[in-house]
PDB file of N, CA and C in Angstrom:
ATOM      1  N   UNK A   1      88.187  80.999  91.678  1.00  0.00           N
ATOM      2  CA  UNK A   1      89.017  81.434  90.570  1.00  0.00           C
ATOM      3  C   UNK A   1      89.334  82.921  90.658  1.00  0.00           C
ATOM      4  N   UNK A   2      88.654  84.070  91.377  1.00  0.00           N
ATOM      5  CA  UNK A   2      89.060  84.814  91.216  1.00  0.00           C
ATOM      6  C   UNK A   2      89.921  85.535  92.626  1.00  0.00           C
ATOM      7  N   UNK A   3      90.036  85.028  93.360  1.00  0.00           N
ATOM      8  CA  UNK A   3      90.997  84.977  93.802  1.00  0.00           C
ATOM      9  C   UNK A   3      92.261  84.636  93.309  1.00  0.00           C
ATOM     10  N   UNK A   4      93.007  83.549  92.847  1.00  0.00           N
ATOM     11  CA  UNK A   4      93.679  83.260  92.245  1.00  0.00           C
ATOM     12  C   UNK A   4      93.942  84.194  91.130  1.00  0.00           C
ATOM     13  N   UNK A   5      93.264  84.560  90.052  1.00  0.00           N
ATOM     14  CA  UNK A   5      93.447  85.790  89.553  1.00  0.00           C
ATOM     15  C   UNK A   5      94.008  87.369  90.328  1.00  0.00           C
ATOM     16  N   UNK A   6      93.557  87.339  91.132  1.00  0.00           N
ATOM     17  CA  UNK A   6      93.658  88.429  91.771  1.00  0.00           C
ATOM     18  C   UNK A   6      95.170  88.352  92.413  1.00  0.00           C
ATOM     19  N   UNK A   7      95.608  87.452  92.909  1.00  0.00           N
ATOM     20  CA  UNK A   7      96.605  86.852  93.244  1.00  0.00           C
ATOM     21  C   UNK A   7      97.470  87.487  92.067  1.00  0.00           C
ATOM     22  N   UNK A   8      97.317  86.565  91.130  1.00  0.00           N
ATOM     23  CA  UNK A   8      98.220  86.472  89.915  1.00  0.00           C
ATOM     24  C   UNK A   8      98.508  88.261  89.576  1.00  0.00           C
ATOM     25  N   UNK A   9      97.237  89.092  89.516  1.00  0.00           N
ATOM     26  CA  UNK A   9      97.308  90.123  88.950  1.00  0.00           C
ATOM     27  C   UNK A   9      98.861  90.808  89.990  1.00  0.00           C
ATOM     28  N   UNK A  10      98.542  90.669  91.386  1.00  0.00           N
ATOM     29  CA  UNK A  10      98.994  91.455  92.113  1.00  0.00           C
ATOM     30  C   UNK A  10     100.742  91.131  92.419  1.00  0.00           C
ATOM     31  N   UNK A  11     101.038  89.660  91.619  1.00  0.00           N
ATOM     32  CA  UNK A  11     102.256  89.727  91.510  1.00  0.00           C
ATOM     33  C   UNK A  11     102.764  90.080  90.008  1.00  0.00           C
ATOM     34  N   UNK A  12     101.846  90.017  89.042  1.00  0.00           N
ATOM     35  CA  UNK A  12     101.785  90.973  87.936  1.00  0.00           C
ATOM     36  C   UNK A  12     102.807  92.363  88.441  1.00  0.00           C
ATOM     37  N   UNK A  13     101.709  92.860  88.919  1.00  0.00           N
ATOM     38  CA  UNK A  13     102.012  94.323  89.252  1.00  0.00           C
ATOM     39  C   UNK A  13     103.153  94.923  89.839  1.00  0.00           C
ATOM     40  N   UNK A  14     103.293  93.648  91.000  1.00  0.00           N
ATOM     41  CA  UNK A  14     104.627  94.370  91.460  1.00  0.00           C
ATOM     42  C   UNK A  14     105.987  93.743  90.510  1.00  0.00           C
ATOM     43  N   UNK A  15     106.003  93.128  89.540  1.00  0.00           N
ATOM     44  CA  UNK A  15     106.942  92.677  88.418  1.00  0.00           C
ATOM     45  C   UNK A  15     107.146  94.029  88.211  1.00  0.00           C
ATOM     46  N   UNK A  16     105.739  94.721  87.626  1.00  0.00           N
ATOM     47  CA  UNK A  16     105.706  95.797  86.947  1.00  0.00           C
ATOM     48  C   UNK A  16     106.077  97.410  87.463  1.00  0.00           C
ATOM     49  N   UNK A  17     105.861  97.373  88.830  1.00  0.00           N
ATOM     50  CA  UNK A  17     106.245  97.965  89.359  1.00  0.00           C
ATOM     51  C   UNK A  17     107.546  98.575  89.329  1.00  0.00           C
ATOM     52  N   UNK A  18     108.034  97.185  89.387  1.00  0.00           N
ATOM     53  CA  UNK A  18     109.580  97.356  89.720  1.00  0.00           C
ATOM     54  C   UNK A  18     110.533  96.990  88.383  1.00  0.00           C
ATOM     55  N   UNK A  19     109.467  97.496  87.416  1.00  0.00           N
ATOM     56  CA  UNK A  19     110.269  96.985  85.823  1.00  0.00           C
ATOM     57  C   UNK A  19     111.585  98.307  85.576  1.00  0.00           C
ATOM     58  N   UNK A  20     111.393  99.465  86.324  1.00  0.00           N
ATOM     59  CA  UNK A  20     112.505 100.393  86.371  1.00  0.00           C
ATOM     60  C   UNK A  20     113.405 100.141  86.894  1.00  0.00           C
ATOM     61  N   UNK A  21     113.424  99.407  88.037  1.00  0.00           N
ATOM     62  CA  UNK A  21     115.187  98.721  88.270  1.00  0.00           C
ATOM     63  C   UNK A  21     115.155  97.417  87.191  1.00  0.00           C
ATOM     64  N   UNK A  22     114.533  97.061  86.606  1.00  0.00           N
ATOM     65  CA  UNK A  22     115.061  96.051  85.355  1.00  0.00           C
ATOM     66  C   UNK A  22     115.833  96.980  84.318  1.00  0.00           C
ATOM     67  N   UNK A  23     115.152  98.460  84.116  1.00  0.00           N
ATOM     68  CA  UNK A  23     116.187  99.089  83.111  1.00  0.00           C
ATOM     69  C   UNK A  23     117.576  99.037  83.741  1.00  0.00           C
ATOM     70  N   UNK A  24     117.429 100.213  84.839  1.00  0.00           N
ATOM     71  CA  UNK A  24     118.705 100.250  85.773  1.00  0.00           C
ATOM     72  C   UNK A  24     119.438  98.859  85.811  1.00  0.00           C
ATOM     73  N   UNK A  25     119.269  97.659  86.051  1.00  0.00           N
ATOM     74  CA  UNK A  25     120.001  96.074  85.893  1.00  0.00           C
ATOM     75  C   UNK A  25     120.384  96.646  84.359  1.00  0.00           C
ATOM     76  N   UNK A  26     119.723  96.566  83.462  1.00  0.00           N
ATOM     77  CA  UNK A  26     120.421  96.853  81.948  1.00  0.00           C
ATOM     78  C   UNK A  26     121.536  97.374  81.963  1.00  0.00           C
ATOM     79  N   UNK A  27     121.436  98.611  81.978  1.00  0.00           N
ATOM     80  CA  UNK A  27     122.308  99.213  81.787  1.00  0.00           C
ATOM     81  C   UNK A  27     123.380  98.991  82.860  1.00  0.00           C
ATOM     82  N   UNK A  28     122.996  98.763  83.762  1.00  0.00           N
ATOM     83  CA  UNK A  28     124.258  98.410  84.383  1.00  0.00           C
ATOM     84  C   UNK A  28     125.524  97.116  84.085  1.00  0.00           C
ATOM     85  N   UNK A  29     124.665  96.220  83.293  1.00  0.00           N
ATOM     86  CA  UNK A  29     124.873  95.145  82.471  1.00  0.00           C
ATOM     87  C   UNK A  29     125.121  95.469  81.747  1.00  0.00           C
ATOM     88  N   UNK A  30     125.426  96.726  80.446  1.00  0.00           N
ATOM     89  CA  UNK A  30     125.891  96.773  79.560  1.00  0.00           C
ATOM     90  C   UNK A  30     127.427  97.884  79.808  1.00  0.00           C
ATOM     91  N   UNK A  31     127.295  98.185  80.984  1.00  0.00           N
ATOM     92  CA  UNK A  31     128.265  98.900  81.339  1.00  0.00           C
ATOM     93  C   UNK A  31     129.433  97.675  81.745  1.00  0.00           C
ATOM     94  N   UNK A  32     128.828  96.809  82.619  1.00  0.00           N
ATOM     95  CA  UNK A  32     130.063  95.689  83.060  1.00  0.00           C
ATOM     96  C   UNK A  32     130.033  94.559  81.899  1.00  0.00           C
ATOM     97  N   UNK A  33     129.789  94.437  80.804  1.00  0.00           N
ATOM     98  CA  UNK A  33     129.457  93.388  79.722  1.00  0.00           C
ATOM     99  C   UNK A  33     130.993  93.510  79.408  1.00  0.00           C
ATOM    100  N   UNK A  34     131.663  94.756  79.177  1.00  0.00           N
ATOM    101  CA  UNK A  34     132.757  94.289  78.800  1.00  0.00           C
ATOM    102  C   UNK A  34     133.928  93.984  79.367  1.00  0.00           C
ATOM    103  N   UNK A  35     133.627  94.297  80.908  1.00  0.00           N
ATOM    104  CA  UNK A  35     134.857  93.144  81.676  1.00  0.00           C
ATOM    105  C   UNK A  35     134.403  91.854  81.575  1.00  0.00           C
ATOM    106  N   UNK A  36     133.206  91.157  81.444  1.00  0.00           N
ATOM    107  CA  UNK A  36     132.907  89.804  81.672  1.00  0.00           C
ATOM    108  C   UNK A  36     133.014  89.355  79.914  1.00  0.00           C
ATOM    109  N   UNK A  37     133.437  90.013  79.143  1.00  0.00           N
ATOM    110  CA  UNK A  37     133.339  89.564  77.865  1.00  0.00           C
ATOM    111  C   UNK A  37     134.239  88.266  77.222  1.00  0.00           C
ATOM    112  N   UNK A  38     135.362  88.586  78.157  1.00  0.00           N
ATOM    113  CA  UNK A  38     135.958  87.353  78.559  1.00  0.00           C
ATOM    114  C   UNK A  38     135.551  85.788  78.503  1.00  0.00           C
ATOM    115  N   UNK A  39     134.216  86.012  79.336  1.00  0.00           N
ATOM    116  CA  UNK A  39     133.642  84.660  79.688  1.00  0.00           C
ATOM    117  C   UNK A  39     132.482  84.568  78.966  1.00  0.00           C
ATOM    118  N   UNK A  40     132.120  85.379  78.440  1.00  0.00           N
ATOM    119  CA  UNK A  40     130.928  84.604  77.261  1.00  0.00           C
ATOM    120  C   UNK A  40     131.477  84.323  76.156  1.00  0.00           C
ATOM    121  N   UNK A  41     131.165  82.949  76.188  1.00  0.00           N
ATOM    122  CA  UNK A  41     131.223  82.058  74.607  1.00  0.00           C
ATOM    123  C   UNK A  41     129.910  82.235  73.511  1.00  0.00           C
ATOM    124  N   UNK A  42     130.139  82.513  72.907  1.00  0.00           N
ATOM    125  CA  UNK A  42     128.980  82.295  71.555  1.00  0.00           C
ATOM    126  C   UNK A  42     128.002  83.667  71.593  1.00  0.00           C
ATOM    127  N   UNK A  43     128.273  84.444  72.058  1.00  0.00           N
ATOM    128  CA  UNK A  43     127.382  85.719  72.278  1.00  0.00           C
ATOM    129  C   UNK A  43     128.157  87.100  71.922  1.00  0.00           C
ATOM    130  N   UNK A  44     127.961  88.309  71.742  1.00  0.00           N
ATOM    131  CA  UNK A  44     128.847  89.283  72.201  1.00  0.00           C
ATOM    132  C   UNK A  44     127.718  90.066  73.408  1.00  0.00           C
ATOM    133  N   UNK A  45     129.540  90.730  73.805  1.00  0.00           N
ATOM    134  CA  UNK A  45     128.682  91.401  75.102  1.00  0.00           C
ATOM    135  C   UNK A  45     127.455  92.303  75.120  1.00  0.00           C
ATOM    136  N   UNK A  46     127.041  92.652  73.941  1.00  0.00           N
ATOM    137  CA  UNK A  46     125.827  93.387  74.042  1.00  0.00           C
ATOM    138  C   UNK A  46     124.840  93.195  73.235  1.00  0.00           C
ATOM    139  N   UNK A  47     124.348  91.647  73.261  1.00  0.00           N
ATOM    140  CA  UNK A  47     123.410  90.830  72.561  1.00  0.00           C
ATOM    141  C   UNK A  47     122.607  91.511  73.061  1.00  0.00           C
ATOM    142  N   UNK A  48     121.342  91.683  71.798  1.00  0.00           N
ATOM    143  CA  UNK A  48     120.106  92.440  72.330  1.00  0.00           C
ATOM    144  C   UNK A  48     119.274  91.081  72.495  1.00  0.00           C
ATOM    145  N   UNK A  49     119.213  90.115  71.931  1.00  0.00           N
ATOM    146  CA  UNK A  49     118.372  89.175  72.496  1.00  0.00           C
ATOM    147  C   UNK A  49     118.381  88.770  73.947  1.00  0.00           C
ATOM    148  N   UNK A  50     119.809  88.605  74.668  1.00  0.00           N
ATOM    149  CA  UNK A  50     119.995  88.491  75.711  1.00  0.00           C
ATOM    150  C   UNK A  50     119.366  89.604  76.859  1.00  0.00           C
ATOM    151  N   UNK A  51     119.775  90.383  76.046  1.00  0.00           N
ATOM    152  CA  UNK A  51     118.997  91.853  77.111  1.00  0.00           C
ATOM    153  C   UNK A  51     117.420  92.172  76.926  1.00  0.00           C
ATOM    154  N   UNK A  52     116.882  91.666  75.723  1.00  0.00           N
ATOM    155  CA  UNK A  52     115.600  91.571  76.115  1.00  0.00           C
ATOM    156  C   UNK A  52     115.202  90.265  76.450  1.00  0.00           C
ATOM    157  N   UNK A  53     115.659  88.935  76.635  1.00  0.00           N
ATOM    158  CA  UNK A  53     114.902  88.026  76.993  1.00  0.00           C
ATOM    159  C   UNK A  53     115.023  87.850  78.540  1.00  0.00           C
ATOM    160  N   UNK A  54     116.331  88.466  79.345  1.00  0.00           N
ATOM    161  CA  UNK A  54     116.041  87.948  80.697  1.00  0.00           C
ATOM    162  C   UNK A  54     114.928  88.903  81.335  1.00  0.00           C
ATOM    163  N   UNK A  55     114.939  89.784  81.080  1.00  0.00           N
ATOM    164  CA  UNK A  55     113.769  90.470  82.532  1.00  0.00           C
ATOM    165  C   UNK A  55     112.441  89.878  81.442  1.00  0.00           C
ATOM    166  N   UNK A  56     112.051  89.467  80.882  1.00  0.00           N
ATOM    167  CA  UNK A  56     110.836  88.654  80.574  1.00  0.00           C
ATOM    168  C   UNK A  56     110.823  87.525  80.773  1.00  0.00           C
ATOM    169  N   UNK A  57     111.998  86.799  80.981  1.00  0.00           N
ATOM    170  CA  UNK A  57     112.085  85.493  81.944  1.00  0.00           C
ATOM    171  C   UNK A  57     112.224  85.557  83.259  1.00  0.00           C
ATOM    172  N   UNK A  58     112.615  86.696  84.168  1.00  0.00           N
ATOM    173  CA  UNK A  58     112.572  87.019  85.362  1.00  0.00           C
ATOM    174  C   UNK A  58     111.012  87.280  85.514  1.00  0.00           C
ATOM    175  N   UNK A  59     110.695  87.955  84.501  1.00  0.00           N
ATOM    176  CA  UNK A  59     109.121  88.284  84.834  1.00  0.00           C
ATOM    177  C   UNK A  59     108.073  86.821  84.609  1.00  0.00           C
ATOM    178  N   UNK A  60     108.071  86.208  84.146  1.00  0.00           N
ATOM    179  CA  UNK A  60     107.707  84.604  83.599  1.00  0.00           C
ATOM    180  C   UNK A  60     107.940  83.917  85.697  1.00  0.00           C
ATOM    181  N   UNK A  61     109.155  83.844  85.590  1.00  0.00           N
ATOM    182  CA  UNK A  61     109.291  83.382  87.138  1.00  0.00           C
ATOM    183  C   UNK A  61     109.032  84.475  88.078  1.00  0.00           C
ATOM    184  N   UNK A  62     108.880  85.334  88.669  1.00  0.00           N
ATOM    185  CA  UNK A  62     107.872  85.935  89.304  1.00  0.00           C
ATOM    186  C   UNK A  62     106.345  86.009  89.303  1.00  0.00           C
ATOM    187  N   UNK A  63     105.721  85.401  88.118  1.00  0.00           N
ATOM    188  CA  UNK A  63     104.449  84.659  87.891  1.00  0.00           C
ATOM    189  C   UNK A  63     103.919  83.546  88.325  1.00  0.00           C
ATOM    190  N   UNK A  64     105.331  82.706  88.075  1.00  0.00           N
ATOM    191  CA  UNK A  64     105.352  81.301  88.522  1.00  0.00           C
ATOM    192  C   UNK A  64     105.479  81.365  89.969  1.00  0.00           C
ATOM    193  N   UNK A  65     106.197  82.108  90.605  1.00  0.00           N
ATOM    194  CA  UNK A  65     106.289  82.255  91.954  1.00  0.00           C
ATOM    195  C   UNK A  65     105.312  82.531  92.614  1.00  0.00           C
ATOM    196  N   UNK A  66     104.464  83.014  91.928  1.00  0.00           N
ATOM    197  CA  UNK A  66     103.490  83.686  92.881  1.00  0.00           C
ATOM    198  C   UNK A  66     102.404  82.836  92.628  1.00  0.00           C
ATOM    199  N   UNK A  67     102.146  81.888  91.855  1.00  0.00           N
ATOM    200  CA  UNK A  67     101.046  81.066  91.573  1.00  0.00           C
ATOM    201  C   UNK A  67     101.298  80.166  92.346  1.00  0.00           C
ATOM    202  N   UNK A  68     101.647  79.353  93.256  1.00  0.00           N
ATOM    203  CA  UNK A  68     101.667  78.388  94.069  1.00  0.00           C
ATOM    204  C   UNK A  68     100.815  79.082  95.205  1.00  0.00           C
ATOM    205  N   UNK A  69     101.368  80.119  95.915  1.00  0.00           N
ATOM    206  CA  UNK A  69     100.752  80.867  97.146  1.00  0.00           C
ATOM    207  C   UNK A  69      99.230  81.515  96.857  1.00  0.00           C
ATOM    208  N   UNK A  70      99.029  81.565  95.223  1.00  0.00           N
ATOM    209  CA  UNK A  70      97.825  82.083  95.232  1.00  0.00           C
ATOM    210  C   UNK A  70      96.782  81.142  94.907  1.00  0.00           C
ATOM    211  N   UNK A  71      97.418  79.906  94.431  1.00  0.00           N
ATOM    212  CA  UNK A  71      96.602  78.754  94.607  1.00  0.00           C
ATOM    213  C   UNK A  71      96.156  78.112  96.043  1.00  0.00           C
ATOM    214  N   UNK A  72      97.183  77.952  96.665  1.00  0.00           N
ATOM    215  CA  UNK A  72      96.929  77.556  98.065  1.00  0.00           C
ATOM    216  C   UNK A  72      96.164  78.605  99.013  1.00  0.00           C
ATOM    217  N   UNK A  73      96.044  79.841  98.263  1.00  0.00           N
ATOM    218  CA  UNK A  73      95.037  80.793  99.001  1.00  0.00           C
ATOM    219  C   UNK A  73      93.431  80.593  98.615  1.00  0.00           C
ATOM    220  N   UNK A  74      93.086  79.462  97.603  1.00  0.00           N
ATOM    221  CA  UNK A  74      92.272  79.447  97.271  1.00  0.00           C
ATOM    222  C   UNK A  74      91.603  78.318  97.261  1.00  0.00           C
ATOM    223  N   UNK A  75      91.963  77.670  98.661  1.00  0.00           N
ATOM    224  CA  UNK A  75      91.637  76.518  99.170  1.00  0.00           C
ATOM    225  C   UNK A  75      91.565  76.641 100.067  1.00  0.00           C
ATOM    226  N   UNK A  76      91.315  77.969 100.932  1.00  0.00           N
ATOM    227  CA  UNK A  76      91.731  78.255 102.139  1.00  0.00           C
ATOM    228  C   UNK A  76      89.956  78.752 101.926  1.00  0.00           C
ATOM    229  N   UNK A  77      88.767  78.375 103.502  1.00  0.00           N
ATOM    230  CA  UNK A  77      87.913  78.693 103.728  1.00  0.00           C
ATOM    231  C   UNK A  77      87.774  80.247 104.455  1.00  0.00           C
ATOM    232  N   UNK A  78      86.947  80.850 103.517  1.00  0.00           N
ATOM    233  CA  UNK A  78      86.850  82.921 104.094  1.00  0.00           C
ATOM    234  C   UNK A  78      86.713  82.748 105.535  1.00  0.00           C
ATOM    235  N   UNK A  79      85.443  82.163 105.995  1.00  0.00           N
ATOM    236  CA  UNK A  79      85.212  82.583 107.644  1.00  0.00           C
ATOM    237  C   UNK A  79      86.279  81.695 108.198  1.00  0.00           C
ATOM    238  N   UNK A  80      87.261  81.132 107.818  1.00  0.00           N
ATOM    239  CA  UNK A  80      88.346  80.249 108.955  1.00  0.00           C
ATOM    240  C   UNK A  80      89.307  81.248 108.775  1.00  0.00           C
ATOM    241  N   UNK A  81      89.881  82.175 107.273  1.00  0.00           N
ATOM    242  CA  UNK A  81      90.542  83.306 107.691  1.00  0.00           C
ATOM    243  C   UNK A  81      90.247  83.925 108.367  1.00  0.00           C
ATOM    244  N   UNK A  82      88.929  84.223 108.259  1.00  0.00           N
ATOM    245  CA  UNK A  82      88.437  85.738 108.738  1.00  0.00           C
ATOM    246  C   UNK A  82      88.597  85.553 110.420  1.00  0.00           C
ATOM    247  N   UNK A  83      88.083  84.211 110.906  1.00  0.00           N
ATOM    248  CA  UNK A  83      88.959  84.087 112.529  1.00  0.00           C
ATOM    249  C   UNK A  83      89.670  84.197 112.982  1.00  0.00           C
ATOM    250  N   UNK A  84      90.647  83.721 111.494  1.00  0.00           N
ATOM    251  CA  UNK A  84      92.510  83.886 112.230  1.00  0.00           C
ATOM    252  C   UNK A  84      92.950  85.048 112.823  1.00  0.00           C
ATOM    253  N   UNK A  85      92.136  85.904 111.442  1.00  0.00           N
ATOM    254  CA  UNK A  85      92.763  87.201 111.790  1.00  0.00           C
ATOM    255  C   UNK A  85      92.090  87.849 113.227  1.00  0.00           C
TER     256      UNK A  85
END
């Protein structure tokens, strides 16, 4: 289990890492919101729900992403890595 944790933490981190180009995506999204304003139905272009729910759903799936590989790392026997390498 703690592997898997550890796992988890470390794609945590780099979410977090890289949560400053999520601002930079913002704003860059609120700069082009109003040529695409066009094509959103039922919203306006500078829904704050919209702008705070995707990079916490990007961050949600970068969790999810990374939990498959850190599960399957944790079925994996130490001294049969430790040979590979």
């Amino acid at each position: 289990m703690g592997i898997l944790l550890q796992d988890l933490r470390y794609g945590a981190r780099m979410v977090v890492n890289h949560h400053g180009f999520i601002g930079i995506g913002i704003v860059c999204c609120a700069a082009v919101s109003r040529i695409l304003s066009s094509v959103l139905y039922g919203i306006s272009p500078h829904d704050p729900v919209s702008f705070l729910f995707v990079p916490e759903f990007l961050w949600a799936v970068a969790l999810v992403a990374s939990y498959r590989p850190a599960r399957r790392a944790t079925k994996v026997d130490p001294m049969e890595a430790l040979r590979y390498e």
